[in-house]
PDB file of N, CA and C in Angstrom:
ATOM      1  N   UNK A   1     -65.949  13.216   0.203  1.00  0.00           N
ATOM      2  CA  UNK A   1     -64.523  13.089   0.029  1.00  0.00           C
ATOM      3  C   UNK A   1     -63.989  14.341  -0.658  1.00  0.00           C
ATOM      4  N   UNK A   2     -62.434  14.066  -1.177  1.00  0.00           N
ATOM      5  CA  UNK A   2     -62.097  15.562  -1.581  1.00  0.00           C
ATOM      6  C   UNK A   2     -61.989  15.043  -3.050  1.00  0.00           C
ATOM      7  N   UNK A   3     -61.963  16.400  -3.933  1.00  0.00           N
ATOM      8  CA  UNK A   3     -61.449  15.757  -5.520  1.00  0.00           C
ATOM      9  C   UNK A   3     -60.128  15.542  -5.801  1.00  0.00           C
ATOM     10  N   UNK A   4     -59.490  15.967  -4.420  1.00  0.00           N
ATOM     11  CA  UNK A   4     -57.730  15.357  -4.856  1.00  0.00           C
ATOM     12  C   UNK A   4     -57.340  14.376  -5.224  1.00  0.00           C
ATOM     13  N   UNK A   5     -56.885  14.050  -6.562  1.00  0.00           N
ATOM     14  CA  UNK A   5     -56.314  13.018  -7.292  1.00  0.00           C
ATOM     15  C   UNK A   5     -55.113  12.360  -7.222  1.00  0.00           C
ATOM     16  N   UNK A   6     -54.509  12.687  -5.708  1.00  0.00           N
ATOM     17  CA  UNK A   6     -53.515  11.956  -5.275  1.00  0.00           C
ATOM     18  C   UNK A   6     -53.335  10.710  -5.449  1.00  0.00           C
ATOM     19  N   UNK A   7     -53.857   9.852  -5.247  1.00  0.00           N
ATOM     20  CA  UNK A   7     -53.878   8.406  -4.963  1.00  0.00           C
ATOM     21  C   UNK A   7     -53.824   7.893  -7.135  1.00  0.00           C
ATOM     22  N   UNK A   8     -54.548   8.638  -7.767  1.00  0.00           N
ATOM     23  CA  UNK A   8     -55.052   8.352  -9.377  1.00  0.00           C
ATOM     24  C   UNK A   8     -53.236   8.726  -9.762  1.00  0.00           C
ATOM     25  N   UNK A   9     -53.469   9.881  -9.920  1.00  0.00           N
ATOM     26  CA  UNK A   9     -51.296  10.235 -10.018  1.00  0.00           C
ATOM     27  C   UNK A   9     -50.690   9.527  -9.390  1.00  0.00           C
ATOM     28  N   UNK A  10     -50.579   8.817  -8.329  1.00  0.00           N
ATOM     29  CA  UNK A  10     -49.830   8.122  -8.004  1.00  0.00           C
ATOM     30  C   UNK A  10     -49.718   6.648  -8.343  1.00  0.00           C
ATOM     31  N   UNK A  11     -51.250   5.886  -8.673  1.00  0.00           N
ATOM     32  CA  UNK A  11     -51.279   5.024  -9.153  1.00  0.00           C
ATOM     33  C   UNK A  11     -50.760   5.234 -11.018  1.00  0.00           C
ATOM     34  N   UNK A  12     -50.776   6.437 -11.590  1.00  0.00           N
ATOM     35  CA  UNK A  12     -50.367   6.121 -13.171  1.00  0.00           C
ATOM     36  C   UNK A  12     -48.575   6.691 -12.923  1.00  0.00           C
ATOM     37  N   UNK A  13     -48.269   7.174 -11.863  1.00  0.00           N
ATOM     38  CA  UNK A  13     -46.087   7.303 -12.146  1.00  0.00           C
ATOM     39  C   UNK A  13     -46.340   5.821 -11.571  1.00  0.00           C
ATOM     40  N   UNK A  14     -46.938   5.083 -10.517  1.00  0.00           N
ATOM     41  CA  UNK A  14     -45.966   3.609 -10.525  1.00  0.00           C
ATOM     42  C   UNK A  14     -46.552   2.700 -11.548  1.00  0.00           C
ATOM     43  N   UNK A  15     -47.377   2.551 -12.376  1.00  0.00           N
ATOM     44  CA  UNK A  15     -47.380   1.859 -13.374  1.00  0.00           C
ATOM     45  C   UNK A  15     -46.107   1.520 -13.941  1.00  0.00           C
ATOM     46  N   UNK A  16     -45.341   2.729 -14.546  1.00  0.00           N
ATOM     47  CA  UNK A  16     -44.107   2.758 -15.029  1.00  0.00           C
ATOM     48  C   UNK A  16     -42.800   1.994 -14.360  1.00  0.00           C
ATOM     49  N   UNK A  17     -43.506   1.206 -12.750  1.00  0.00           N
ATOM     50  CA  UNK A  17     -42.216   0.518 -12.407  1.00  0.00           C
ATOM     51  C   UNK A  17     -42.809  -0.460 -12.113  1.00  0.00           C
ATOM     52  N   UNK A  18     -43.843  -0.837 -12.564  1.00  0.00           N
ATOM     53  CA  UNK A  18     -44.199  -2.412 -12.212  1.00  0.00           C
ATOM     54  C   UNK A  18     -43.531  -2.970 -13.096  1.00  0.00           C
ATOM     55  N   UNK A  19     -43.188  -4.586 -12.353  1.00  0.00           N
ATOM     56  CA  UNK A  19     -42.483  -5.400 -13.377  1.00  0.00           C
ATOM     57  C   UNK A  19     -43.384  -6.378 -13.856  1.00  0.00           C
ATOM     58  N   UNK A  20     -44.088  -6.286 -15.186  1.00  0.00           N
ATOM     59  CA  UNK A  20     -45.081  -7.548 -15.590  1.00  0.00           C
ATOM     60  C   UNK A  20     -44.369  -8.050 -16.927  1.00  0.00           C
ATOM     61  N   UNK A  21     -44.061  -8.615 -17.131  1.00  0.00           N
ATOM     62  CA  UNK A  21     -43.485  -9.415 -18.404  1.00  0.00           C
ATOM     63  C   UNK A  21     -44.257  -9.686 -19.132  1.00  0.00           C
ATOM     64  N   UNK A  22     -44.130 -10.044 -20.452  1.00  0.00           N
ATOM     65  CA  UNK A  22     -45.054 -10.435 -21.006  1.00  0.00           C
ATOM     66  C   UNK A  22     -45.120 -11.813 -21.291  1.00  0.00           C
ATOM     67  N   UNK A  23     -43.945 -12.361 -21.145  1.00  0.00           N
ATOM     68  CA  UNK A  23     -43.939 -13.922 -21.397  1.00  0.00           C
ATOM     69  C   UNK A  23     -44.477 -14.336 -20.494  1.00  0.00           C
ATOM     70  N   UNK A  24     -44.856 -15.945 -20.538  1.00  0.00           N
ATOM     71  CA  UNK A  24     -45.578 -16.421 -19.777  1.00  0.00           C
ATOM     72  C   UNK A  24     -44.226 -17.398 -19.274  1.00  0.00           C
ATOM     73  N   UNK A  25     -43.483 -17.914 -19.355  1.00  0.00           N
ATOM     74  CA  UNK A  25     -42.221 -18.412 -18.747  1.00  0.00           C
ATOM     75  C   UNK A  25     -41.968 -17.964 -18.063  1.00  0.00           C
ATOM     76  N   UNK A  26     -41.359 -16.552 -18.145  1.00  0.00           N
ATOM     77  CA  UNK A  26     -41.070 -15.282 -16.984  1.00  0.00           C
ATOM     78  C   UNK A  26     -42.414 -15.710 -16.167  1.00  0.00           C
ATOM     79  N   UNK A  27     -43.245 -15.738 -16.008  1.00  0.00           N
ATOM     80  CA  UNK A  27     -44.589 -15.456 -14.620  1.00  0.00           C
ATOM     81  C   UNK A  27     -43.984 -17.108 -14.299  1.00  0.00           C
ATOM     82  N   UNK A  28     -43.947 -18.044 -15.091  1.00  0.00           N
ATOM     83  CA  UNK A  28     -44.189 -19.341 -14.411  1.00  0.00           C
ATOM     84  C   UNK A  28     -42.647 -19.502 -13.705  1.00  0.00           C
ATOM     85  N   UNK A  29     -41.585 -19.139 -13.863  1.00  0.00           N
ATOM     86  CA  UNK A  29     -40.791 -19.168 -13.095  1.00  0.00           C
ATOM     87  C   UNK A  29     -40.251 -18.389 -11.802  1.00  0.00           C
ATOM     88  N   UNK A  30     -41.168 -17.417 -12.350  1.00  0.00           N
ATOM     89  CA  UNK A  30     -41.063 -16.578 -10.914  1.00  0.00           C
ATOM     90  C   UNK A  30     -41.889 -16.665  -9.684  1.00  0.00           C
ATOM     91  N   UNK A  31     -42.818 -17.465 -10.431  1.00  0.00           N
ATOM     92  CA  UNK A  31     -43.945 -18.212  -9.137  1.00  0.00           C
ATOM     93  C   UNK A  31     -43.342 -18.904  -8.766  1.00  0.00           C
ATOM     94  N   UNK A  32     -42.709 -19.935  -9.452  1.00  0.00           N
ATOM     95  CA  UNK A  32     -42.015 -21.233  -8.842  1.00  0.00           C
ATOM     96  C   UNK A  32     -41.005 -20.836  -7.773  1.00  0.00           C
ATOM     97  N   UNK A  33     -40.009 -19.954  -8.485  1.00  0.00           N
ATOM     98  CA  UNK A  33     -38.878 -19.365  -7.344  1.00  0.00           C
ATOM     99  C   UNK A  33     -39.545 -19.059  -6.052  1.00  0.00           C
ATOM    100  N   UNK A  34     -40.476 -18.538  -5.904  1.00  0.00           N
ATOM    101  CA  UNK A  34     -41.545 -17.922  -4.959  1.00  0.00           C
ATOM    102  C   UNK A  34     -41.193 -19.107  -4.179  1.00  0.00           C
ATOM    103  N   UNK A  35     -42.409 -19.603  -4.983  1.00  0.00           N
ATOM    104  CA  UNK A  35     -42.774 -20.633  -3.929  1.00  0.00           C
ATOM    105  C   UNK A  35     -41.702 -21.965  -3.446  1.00  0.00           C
ATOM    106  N   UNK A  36     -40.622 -22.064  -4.105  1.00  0.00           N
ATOM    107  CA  UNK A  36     -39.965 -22.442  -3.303  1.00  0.00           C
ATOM    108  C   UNK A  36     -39.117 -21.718  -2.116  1.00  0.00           C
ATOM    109  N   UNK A  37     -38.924 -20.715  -2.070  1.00  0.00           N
ATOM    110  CA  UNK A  37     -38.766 -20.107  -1.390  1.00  0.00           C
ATOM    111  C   UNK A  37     -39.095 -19.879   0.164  1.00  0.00           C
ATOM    112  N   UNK A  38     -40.811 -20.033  -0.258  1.00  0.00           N
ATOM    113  CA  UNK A  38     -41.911 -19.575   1.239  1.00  0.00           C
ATOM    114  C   UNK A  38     -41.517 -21.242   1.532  1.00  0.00           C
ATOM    115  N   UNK A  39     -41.449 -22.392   0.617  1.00  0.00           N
ATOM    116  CA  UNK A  39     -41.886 -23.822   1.556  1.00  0.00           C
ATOM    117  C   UNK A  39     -40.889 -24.007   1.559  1.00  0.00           C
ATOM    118  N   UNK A  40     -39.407 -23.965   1.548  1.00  0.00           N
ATOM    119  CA  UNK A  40     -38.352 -24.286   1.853  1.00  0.00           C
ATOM    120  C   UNK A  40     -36.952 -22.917   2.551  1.00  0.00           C
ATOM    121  N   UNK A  41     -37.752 -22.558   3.770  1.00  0.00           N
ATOM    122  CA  UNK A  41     -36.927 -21.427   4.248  1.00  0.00           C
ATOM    123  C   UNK A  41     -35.069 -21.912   4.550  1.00  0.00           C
ATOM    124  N   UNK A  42     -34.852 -20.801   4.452  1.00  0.00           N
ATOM    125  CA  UNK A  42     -33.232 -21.063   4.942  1.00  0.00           C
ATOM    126  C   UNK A  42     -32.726 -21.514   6.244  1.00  0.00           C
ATOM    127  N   UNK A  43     -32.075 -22.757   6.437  1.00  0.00           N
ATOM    128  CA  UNK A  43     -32.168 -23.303   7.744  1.00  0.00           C
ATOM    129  C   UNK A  43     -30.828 -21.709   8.392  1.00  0.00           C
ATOM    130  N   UNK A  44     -30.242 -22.316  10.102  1.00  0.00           N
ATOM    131  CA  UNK A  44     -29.494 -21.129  10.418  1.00  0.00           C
ATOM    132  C   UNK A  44     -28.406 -21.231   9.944  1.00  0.00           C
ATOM    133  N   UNK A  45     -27.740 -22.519   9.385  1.00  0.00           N
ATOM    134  CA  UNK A  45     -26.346 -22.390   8.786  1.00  0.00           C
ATOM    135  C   UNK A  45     -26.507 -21.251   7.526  1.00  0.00           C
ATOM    136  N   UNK A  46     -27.260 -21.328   6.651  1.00  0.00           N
ATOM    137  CA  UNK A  46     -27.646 -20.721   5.282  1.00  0.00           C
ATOM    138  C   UNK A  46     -27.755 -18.786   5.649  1.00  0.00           C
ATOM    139  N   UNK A  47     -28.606 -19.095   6.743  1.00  0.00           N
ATOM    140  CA  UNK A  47     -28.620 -17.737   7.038  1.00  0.00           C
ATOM    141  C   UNK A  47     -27.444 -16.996   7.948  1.00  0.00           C
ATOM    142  N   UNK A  48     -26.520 -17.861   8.934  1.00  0.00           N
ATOM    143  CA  UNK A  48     -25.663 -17.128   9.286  1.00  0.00           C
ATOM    144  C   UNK A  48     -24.611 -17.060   8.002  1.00  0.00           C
ATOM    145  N   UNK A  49     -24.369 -18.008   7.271  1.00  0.00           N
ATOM    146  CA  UNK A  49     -23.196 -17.723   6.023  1.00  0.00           C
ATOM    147  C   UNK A  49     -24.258 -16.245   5.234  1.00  0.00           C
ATOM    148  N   UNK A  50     -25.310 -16.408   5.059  1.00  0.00           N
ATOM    149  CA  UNK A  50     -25.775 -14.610   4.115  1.00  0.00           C
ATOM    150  C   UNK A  50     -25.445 -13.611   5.457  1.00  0.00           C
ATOM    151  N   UNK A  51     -25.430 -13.626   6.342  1.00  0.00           N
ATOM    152  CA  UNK A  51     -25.238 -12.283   7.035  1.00  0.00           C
ATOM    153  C   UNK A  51     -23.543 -12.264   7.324  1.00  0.00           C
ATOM    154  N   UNK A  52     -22.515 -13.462   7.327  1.00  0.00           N
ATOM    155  CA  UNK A  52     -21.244 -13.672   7.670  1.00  0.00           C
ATOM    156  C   UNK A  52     -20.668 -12.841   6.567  1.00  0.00           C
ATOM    157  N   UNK A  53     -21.011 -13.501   5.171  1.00  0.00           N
ATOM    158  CA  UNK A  53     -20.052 -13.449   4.223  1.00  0.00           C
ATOM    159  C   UNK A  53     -19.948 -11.286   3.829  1.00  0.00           C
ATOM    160  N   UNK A  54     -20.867 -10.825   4.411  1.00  0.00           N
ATOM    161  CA  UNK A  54     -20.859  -9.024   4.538  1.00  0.00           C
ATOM    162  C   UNK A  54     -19.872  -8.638   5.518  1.00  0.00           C
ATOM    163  N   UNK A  55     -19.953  -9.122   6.618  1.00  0.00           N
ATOM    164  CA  UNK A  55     -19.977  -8.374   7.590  1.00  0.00           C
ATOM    165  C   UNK A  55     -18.048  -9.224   7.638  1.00  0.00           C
ATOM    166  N   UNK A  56     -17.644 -10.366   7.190  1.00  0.00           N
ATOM    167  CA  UNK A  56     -16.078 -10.584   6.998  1.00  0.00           C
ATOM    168  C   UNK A  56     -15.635  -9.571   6.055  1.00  0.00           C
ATOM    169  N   UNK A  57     -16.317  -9.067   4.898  1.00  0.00           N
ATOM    170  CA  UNK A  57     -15.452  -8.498   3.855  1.00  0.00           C
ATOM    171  C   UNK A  57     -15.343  -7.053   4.294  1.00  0.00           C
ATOM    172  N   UNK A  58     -16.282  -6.723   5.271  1.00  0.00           N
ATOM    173  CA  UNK A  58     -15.998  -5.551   6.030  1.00  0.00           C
ATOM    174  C   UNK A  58     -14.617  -5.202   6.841  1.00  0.00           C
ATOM    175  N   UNK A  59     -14.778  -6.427   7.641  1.00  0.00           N
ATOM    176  CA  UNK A  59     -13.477  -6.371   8.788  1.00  0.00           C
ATOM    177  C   UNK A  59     -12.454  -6.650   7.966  1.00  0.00           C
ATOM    178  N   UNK A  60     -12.273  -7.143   6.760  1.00  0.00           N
ATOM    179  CA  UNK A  60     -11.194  -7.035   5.899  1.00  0.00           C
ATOM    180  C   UNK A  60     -10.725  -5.804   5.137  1.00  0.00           C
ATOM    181  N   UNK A  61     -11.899  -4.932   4.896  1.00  0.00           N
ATOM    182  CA  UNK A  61     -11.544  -3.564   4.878  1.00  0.00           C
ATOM    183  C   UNK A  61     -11.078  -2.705   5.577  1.00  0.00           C
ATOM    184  N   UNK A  62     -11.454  -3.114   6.538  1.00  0.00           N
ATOM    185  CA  UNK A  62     -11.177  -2.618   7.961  1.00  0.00           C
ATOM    186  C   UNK A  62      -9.579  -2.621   7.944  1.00  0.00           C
ATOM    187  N   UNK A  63      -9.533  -3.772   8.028  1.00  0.00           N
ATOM    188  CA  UNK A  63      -7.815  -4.313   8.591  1.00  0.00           C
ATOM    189  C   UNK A  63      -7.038  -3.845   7.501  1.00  0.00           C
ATOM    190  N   UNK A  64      -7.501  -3.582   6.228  1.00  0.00           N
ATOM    191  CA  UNK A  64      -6.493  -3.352   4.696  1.00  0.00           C
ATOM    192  C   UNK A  64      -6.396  -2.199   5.476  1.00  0.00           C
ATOM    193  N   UNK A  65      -7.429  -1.280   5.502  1.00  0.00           N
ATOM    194  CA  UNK A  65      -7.415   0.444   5.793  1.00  0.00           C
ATOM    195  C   UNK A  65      -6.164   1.089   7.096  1.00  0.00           C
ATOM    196  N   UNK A  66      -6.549  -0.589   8.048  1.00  0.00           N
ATOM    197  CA  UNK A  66      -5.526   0.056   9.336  1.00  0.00           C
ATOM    198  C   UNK A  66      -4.180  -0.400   8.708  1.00  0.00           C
ATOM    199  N   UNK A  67      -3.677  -1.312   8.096  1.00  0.00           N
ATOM    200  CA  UNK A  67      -2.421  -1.586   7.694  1.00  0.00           C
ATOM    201  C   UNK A  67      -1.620  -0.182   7.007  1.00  0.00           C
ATOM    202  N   UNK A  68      -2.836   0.185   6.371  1.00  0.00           N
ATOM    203  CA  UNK A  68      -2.445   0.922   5.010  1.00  0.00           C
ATOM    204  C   UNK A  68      -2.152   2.350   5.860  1.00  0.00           C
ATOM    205  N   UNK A  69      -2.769   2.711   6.778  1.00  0.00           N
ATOM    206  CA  UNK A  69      -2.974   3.555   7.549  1.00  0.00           C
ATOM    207  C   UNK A  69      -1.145   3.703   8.350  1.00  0.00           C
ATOM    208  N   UNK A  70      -1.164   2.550   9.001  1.00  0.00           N
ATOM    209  CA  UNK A  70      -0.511   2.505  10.079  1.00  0.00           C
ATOM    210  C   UNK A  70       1.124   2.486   9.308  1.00  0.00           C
ATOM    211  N   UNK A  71       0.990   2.086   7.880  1.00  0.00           N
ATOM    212  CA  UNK A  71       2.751   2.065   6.904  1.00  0.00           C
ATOM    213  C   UNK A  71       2.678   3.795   6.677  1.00  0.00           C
ATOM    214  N   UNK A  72       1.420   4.786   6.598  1.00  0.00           N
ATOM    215  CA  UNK A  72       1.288   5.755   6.140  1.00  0.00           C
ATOM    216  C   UNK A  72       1.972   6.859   7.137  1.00  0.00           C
ATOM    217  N   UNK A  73       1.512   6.066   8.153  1.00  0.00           N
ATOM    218  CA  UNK A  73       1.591   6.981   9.880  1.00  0.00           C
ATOM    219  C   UNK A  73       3.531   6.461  10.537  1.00  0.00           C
ATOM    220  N   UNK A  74       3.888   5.372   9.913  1.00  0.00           N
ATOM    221  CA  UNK A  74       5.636   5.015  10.547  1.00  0.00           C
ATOM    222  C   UNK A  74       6.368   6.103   9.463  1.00  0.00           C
ATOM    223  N   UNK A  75       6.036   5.787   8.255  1.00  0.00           N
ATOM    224  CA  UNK A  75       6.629   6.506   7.394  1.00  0.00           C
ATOM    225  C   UNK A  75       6.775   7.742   7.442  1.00  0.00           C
ATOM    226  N   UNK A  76       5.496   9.045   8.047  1.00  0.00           N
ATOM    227  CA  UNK A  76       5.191  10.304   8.323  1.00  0.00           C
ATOM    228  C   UNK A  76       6.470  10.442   9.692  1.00  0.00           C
ATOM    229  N   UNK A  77       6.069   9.311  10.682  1.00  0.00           N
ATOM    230  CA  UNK A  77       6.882   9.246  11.821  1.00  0.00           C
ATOM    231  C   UNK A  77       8.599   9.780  11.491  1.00  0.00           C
ATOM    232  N   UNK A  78       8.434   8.536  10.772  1.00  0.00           N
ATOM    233  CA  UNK A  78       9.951   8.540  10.276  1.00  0.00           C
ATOM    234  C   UNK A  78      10.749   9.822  10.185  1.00  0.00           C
ATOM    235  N   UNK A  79       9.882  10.548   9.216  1.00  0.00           N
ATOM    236  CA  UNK A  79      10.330  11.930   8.566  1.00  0.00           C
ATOM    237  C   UNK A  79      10.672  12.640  10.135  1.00  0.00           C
ATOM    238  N   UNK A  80       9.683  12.786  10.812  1.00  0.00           N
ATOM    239  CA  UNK A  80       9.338  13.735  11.706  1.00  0.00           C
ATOM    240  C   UNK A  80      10.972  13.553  12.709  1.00  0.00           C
ATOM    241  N   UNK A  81      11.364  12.228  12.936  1.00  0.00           N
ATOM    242  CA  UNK A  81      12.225  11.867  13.772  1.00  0.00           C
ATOM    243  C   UNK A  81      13.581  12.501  13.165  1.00  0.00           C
ATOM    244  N   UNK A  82      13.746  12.468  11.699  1.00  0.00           N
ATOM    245  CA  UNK A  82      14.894  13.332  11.016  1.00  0.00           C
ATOM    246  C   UNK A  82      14.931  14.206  11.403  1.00  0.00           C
ATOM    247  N   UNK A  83      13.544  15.124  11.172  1.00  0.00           N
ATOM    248  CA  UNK A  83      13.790  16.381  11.747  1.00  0.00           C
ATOM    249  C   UNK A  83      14.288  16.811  13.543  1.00  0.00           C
ATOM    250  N   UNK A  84      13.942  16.271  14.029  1.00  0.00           N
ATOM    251  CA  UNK A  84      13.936  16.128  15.545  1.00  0.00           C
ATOM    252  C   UNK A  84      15.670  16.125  15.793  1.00  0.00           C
ATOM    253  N   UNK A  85      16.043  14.919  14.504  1.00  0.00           N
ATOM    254  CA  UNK A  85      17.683  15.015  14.775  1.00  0.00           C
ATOM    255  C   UNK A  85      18.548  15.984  14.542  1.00  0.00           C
ATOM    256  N   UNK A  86      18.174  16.265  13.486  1.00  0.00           N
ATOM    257  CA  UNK A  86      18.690  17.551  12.985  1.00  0.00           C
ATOM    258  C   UNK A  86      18.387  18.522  14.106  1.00  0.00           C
ATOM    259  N   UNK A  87      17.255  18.911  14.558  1.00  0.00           N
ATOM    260  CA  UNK A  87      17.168  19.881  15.610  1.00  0.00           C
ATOM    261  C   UNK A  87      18.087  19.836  16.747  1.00  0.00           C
ATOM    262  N   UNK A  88      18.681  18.791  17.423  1.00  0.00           N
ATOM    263  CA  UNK A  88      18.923  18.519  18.123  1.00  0.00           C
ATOM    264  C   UNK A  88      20.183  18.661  18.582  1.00  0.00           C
ATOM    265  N   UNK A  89      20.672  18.508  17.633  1.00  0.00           N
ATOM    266  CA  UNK A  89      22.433  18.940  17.306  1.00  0.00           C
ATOM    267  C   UNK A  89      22.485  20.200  16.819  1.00  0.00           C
ATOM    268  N   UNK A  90      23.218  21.000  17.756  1.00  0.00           N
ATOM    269  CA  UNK A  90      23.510  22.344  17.418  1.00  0.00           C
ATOM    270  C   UNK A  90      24.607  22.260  16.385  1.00  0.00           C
ATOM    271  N   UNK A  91      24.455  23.492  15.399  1.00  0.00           N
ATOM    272  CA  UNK A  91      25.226  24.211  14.221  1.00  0.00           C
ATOM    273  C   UNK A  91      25.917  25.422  14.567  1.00  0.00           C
ATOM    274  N   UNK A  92      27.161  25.010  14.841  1.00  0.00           N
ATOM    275  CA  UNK A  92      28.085  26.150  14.955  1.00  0.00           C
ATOM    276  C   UNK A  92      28.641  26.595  13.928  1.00  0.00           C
ATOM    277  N   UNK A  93      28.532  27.809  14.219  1.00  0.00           N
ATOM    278  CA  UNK A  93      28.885  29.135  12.399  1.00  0.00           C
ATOM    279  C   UNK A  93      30.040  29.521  13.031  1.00  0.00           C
ATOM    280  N   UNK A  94      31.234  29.724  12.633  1.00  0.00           N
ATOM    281  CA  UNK A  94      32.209  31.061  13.132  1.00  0.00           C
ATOM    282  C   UNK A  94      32.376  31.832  12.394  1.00  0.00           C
ATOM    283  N   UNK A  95      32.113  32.671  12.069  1.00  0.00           N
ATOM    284  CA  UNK A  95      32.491  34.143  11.088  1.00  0.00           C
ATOM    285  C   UNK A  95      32.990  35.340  12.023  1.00  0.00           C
ATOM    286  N   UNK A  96      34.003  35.332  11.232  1.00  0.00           N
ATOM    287  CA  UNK A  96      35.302  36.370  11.639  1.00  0.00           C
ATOM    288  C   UNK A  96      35.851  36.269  13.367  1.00  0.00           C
ATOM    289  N   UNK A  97      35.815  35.587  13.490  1.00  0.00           N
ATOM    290  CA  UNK A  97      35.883  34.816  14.981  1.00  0.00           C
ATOM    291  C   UNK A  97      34.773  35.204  15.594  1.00  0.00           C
ATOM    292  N   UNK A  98      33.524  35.551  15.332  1.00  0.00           N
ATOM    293  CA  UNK A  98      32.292  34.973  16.089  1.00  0.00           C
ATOM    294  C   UNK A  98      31.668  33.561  15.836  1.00  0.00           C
ATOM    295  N   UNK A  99      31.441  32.630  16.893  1.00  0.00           N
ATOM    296  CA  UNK A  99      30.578  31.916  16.689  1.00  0.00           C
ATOM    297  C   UNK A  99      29.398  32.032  16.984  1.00  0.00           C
ATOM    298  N   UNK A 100      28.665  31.215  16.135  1.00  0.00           N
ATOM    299  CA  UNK A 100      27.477  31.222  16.056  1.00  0.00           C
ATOM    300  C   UNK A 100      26.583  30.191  16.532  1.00  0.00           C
ATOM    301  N   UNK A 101      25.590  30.016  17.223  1.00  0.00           N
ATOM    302  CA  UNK A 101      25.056  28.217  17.879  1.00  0.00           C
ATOM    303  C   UNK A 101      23.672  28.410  16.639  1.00  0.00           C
ATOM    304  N   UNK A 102      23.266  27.517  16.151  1.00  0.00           N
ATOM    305  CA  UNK A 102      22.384  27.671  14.995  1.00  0.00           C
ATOM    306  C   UNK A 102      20.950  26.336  15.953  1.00  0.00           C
ATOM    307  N   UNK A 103      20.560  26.160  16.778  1.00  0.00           N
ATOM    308  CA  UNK A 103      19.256  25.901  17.418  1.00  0.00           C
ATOM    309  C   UNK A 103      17.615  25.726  17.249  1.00  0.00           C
ATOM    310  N   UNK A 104      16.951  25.344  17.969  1.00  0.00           N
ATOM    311  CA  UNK A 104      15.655  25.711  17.693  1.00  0.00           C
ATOM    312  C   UNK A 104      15.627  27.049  18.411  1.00  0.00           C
TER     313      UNK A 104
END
């Protein structure tokens, strides 16, 4: 084999994230959670409400973002249409009896 101590270093940095408690309550309840867990799986109602209740608060972001979007985009509109009016109607200048047509 080789003397690379890969596997030894790697086993002493994850030491530092194992979770062992020291109480013995902590182990006996976390077995229990376990194991109820493995002998009592989630029927499909249980599991479509855990994958529903994500994926609604999404499309509710969704829909805030397009609302918020779409008051952002009439309002921009809005402006744009002032200008358009204003363009639209010519400005006549007369100075010293010239007139003037003021246009795009």
């Amino acid at each position: 084999m080789t003397e690379d101590r890969f596997f030894e270093r790697l086993r002493d940095d994850a030491a530092q994230l194992r979770y062992q408690p020291q109480d013995d309550f902590v182990w006996t309840r976390l077995s229990a959670r376990i194991r109820e867990r493995v002998q009592h799986p989630p029927n499909v109602s249980q599991m479509l409400a855990r994958w529903f209740r994500p994926i609604a608060a999404s499309f509710v972001m969704l829909a805030i973002a397009a609302v918020a979007t779409l008051g952002w985009v009439d309002r921009a509109h809005e402006s744009t249409y002032a200008a358009e009016a204003m363009a639209s109607h010519p400005v006549e200048i007369t100075v010293d009896g010239d007139t003037f047509s003021l246009t795009e």
